[in-house]
C-alpha atoms as a PDB file:
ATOM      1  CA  UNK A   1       0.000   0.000   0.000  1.00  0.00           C
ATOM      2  CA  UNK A   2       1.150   3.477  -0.893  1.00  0.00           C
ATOM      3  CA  UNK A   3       0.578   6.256   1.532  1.00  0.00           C
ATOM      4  CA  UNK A   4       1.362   9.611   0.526  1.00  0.00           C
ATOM      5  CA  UNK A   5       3.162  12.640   2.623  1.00  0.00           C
ATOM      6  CA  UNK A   6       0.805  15.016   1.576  1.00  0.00           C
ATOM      7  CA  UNK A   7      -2.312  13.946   0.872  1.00  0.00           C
ATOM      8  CA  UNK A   8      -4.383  16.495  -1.534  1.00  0.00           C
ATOM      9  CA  UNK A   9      -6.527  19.357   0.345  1.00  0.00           C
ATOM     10  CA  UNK A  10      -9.862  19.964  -1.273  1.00  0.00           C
ATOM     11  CA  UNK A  11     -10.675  22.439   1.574  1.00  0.00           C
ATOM     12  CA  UNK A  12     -12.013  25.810   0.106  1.00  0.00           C
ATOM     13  CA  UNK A  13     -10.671  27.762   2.910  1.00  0.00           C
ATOM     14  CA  UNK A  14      -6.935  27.317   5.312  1.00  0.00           C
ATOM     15  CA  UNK A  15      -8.327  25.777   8.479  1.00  0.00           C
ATOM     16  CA  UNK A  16      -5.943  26.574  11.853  1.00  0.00           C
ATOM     17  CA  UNK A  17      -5.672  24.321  15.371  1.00  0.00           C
ATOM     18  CA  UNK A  18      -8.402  25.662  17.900  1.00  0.00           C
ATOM     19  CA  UNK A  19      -8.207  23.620  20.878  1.00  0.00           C
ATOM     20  CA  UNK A  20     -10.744  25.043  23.157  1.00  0.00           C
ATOM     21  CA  UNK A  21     -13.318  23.222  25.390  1.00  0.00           C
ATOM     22  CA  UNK A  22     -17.211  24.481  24.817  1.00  0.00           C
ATOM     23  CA  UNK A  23     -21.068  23.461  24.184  1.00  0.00           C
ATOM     24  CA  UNK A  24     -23.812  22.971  22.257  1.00  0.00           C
ATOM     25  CA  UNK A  25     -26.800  22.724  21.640  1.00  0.00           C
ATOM     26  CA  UNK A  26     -29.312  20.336  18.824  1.00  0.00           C
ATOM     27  CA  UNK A  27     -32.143  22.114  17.566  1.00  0.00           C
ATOM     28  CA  UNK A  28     -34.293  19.099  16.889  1.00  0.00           C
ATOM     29  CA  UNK A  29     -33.502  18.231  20.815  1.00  0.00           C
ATOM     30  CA  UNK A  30     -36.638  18.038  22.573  1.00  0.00           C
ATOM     31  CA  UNK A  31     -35.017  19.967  25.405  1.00  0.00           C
ATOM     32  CA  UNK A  32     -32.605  22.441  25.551  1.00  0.00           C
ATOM     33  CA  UNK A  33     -29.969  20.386  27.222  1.00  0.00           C
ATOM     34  CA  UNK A  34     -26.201  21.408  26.529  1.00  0.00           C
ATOM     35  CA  UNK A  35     -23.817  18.812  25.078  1.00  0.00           C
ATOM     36  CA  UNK A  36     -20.126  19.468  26.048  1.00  0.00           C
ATOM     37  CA  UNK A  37     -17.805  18.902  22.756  1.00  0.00           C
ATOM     38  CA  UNK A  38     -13.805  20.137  22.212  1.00  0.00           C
ATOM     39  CA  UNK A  39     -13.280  22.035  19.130  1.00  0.00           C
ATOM     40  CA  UNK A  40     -10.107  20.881  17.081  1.00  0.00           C
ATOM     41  CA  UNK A  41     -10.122  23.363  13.743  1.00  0.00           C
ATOM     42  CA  UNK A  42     -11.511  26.054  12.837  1.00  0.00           C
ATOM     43  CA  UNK A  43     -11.874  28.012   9.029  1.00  0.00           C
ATOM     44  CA  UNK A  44     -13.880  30.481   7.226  1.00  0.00           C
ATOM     45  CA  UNK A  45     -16.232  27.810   6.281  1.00  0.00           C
ATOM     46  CA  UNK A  46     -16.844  25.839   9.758  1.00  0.00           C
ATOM     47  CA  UNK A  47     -15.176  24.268  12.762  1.00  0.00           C
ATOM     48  CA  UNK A  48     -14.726  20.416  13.520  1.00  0.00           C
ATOM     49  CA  UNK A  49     -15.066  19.814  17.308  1.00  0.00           C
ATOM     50  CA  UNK A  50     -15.313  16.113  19.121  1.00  0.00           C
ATOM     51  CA  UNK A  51     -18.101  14.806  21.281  1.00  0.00           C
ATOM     52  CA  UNK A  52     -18.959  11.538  22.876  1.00  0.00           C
ATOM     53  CA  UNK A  53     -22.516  12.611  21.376  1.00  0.00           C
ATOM     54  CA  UNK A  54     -22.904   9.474  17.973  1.00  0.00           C
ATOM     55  CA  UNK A  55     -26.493  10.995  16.674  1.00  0.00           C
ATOM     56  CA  UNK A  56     -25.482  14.705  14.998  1.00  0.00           C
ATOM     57  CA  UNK A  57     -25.131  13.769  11.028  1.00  0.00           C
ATOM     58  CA  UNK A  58     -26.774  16.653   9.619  1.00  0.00           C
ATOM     59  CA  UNK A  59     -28.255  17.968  12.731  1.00  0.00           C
ATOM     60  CA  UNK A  60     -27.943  21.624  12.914  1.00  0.00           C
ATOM     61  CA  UNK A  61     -26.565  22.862  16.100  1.00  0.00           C
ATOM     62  CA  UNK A  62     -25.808  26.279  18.037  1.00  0.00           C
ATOM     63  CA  UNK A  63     -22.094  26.326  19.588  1.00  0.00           C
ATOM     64  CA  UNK A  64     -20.909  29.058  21.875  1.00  0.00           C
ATOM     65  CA  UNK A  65     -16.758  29.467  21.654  1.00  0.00           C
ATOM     66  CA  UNK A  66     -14.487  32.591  22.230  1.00  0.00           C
ATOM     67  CA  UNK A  67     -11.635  33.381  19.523  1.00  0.00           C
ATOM     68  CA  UNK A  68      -9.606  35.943  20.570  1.00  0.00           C
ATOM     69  CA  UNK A  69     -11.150  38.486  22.615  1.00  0.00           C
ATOM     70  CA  UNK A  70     -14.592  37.820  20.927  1.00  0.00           C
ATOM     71  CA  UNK A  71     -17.533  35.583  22.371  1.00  0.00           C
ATOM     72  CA  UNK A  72     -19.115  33.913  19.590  1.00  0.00           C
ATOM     73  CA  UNK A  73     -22.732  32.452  19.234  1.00  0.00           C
ATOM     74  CA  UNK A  74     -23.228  30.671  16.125  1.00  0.00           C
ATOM     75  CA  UNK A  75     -25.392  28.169  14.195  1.00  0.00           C
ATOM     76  CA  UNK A  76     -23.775  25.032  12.162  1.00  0.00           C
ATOM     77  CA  UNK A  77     -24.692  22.239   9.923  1.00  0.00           C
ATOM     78  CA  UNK A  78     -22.955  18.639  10.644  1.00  0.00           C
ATOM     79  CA  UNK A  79     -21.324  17.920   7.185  1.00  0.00           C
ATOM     80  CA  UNK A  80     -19.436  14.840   8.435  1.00  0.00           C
ATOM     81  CA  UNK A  81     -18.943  12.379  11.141  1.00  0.00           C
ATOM     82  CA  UNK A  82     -15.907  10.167  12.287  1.00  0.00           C
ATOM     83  CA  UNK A  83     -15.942   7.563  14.903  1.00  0.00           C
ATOM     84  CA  UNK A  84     -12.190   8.210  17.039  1.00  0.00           C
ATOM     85  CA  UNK A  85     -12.493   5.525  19.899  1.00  0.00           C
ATOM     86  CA  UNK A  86     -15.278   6.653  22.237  1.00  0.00           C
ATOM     87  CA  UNK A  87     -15.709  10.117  20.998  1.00  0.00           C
ATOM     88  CA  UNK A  88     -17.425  11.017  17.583  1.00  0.00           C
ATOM     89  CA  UNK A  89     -15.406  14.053  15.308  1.00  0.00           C
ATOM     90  CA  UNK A  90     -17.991  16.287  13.707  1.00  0.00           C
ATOM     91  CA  UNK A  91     -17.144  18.798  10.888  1.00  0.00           C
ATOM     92  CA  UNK A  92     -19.524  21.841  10.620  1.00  0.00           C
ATOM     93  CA  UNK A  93     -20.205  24.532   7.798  1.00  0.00           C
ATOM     94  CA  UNK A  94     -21.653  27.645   9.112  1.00  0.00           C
ATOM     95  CA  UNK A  95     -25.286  28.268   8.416  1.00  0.00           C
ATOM     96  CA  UNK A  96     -24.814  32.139   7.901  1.00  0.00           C
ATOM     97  CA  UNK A  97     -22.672  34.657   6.213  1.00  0.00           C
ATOM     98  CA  UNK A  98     -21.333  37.100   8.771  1.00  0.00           C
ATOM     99  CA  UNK A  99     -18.790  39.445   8.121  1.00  0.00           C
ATOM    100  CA  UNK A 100     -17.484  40.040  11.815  1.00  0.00           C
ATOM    101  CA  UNK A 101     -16.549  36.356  12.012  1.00  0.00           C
ATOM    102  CA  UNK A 102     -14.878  36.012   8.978  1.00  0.00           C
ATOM    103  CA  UNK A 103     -12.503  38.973   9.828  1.00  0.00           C
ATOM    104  CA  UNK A 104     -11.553  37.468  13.022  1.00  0.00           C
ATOM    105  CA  UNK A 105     -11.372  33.812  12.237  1.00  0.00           C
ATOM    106  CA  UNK A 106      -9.154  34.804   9.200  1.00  0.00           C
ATOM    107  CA  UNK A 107      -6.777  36.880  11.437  1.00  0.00           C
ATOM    108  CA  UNK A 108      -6.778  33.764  13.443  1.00  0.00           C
ATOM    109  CA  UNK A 109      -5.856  31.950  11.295  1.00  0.00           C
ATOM    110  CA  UNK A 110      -3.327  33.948   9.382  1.00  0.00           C
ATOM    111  CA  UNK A 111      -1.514  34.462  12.840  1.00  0.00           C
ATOM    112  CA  UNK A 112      -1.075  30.618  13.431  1.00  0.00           C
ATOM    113  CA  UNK A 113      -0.047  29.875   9.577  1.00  0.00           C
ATOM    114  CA  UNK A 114       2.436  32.080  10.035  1.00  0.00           C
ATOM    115  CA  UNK A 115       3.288  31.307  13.477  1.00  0.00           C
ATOM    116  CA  UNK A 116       3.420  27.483  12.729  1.00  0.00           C
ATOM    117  CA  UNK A 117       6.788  25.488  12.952  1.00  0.00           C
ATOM    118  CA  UNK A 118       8.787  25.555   9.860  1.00  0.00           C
ATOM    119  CA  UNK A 119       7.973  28.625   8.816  1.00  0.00           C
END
């Protein structure tokens, strides 16, 4: 089997580590109750974040995370799912354009492209 170093990025935007412990909540929930999840990546387009939580594919969800200095509130589709071990990795596209976000999650980014080993 061949494996390859670099395996081909179809992403549309640069996507940076973002460690960072949070919520959220399912809108199709019944009740309101909060789901704990770790956030691993975030982009332009969406974040991934893990959760022991196996029932999201395509749920639509409302996260609450802080990047930077900035306390952000916003609402996601599931895109994908990945079983790691016990937890489940989720990747999310965000549902709305906003141009407050994209300014600071692309300074975020930026900063830890540039900032990354090797560089």
């Amino acid at each position: 089997m061949i494996f390859s170093k670099n395996p081909k990025n179809n992403r549309a935007y640069p996507r940076a580590d973002f460690y960072q412990p949070s919520y959220f909540i399912v809108d199709s929930d019944d009740t309101i109750a909060a789901n704990e999840c770790w956030f691993n990546n975030i982009s332009l387009g969406g974040l991934a974040f893990e959760s022991e939580r196996s029932d999201l594919n395509k749920a639509v969800i409302n996260v609450l995370y802080k990047i930077g200095p900035q306390l952000r509130k916003d609402r996601l589709l599931v895109k994908f799912s990945r079983k790691l071990m016990s937890r489940w990795r989720y990747g999310c596209q965000f549902m709305s354009t906003d141009e407050q976000r994209n300014t600071i999650i692309a300074r975020y980014v930026d900063q830890k492209i540039k900032n990354a080993p090797g560089r």
